[in-house]
Protein backbone atom coordinates (compact mmCIF):
# COMPACT_ATOMS: atom_id res chain seq x y z
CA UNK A 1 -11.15 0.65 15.11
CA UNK A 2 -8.97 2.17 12.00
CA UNK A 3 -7.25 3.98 14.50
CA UNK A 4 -6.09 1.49 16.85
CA UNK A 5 -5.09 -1.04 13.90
CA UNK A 6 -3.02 1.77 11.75
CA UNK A 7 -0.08 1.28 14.20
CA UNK A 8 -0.07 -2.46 14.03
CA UNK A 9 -0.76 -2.87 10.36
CA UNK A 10 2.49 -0.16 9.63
CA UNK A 11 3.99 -2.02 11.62
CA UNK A 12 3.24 -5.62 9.77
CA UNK A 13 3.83 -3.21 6.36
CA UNK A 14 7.48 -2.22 7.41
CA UNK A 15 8.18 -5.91 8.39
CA UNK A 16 7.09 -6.77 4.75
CA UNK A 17 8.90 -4.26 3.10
CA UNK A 18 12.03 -4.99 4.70
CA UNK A 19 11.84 -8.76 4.33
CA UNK A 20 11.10 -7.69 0.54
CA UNK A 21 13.61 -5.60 0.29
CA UNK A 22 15.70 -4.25 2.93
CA UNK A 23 15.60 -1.85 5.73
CA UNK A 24 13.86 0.97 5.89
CA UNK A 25 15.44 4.55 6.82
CA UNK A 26 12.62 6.83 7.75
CA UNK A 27 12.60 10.51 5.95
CA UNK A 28 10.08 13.11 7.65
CA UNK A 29 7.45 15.12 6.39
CA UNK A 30 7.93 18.68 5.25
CA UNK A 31 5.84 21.44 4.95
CA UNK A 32 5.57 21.70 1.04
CA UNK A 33 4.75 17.31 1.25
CA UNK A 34 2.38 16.81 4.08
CA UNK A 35 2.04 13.54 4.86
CA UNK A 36 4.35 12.50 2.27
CA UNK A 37 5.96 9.36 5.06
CA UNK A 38 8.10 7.66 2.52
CA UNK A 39 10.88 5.23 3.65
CA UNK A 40 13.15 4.12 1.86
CA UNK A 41 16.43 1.47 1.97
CA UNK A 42 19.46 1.39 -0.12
CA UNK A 43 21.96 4.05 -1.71
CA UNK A 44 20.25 7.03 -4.10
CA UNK A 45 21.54 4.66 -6.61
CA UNK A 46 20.60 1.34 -5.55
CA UNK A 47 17.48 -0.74 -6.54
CA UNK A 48 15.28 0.07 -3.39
CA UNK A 49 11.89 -0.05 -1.67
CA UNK A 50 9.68 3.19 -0.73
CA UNK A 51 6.85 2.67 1.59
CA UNK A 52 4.20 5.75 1.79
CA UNK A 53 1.99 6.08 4.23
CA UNK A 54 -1.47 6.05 3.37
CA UNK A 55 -3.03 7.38 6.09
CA UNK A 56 -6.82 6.80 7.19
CA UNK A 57 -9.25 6.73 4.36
CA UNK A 58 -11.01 9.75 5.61
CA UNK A 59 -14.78 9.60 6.63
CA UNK A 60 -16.21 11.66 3.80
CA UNK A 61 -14.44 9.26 1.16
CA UNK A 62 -15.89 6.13 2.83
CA UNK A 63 -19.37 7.55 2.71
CA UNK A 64 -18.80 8.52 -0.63
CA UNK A 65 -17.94 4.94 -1.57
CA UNK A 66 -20.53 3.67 0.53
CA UNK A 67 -23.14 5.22 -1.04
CA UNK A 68 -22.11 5.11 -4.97
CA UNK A 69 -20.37 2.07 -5.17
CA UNK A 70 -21.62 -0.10 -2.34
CA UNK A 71 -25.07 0.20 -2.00
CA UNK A 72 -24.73 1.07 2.01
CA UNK A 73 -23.17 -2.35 2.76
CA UNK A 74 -20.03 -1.05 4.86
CA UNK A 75 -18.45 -4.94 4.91
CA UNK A 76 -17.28 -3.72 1.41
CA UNK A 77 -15.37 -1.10 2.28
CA UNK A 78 -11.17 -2.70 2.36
CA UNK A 79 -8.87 -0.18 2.73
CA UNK A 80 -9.62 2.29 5.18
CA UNK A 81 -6.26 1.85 6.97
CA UNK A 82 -3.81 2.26 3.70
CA UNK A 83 0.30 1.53 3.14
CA UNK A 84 1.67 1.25 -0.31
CA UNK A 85 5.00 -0.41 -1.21
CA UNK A 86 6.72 0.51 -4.86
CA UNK A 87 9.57 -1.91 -5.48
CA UNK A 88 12.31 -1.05 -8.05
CA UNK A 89 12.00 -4.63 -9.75
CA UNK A 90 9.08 -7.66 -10.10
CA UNK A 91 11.42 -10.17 -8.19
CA UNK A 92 11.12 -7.87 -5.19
CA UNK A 93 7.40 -7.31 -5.46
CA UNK A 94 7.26 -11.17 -5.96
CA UNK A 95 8.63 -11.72 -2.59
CA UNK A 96 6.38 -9.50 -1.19
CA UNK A 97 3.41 -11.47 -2.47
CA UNK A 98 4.72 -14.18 -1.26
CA UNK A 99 5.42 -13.26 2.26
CA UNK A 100 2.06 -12.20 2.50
CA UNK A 101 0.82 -15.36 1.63
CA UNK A 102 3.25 -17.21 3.83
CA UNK A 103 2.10 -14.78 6.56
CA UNK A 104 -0.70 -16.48 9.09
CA UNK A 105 -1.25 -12.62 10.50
CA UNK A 106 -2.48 -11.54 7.00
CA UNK A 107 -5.65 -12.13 4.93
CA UNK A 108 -5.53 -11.24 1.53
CA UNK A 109 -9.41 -10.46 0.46
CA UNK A 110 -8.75 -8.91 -3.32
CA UNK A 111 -6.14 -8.22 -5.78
CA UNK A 112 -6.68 -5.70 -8.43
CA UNK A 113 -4.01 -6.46 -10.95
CA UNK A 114 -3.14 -3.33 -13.02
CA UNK A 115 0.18 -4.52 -14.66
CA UNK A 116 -1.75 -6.83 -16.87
CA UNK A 117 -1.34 -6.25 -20.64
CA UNK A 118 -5.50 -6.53 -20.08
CA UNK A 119 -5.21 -2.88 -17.93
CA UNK A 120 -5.43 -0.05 -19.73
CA UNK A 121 -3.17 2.64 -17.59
CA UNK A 122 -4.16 5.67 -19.70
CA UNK A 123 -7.27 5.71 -17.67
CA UNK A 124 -5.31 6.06 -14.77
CA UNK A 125 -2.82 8.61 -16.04
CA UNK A 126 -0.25 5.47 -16.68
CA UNK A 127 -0.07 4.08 -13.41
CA UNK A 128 0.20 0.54 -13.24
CA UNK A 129 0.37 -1.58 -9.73
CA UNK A 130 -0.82 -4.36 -8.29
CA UNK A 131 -3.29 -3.81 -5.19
CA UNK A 132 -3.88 -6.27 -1.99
């Protein structure tokens, strides 16, 4: 099923991103980033919006949160087919949000918030973002 909805939901992704942002120009993998898919719009020195790609959660990662953190129940398991957007500015990532809410095609089940003051980032090596 992940594989037949990774098109589509890129698809839905880009469309977010470039309502968010602007359009996306697509920059290739290379050998020394495998599966590094980001897009990007705008000039080098522009505010912007990069979309990577994800991918599939792999198989042996899903089993591995199956078992530790989800007690075998697979409905718990959200993000098997992954996108991530990093906007240059809040107002963009606020449009974002809201488009998705706006958007009848798109159910938003959980938020993790970590760009509260309540988050602390050095567990996470600094990173900070908000999850949907």
């Amino acid at each position: 099923q992940a594989c037949v909805l990774e098109p589509v939901f890129n698809l839905k992704i880009h469309q977010l991103g470039t309502l968010a942002r602007g359009e996306f120009a697509q920059r290739p993998a290379t050998p020394e980033q495998p599966g590094d898919n980001t897009t990007h719009s705008g000039s080098p020195s522009a505010e912007h919006t990069h979309a990577h790609s994800g991918g599939l959660k792999s198989v042996d990662r899903a089993m591995e949160k199956l078992t530790r953190s989800y007690q075998g129940n697979v409905s718990l398991i959200l993000d098997v087919v992954r996108q991530c957007i990093v906007f240059d500015n809040l107002q963009s990532l606020l449009k974002a949000m809201t488009i998705m809410q706006d958007d009848s095609e798109i159910e938003v089940v959980r938020i993790k918030n970590r760009m509260t003051e309540k988050y602390n980032a050095s567990t996470s090596g600094g990173y900070r973002g908000l999850r949907t």
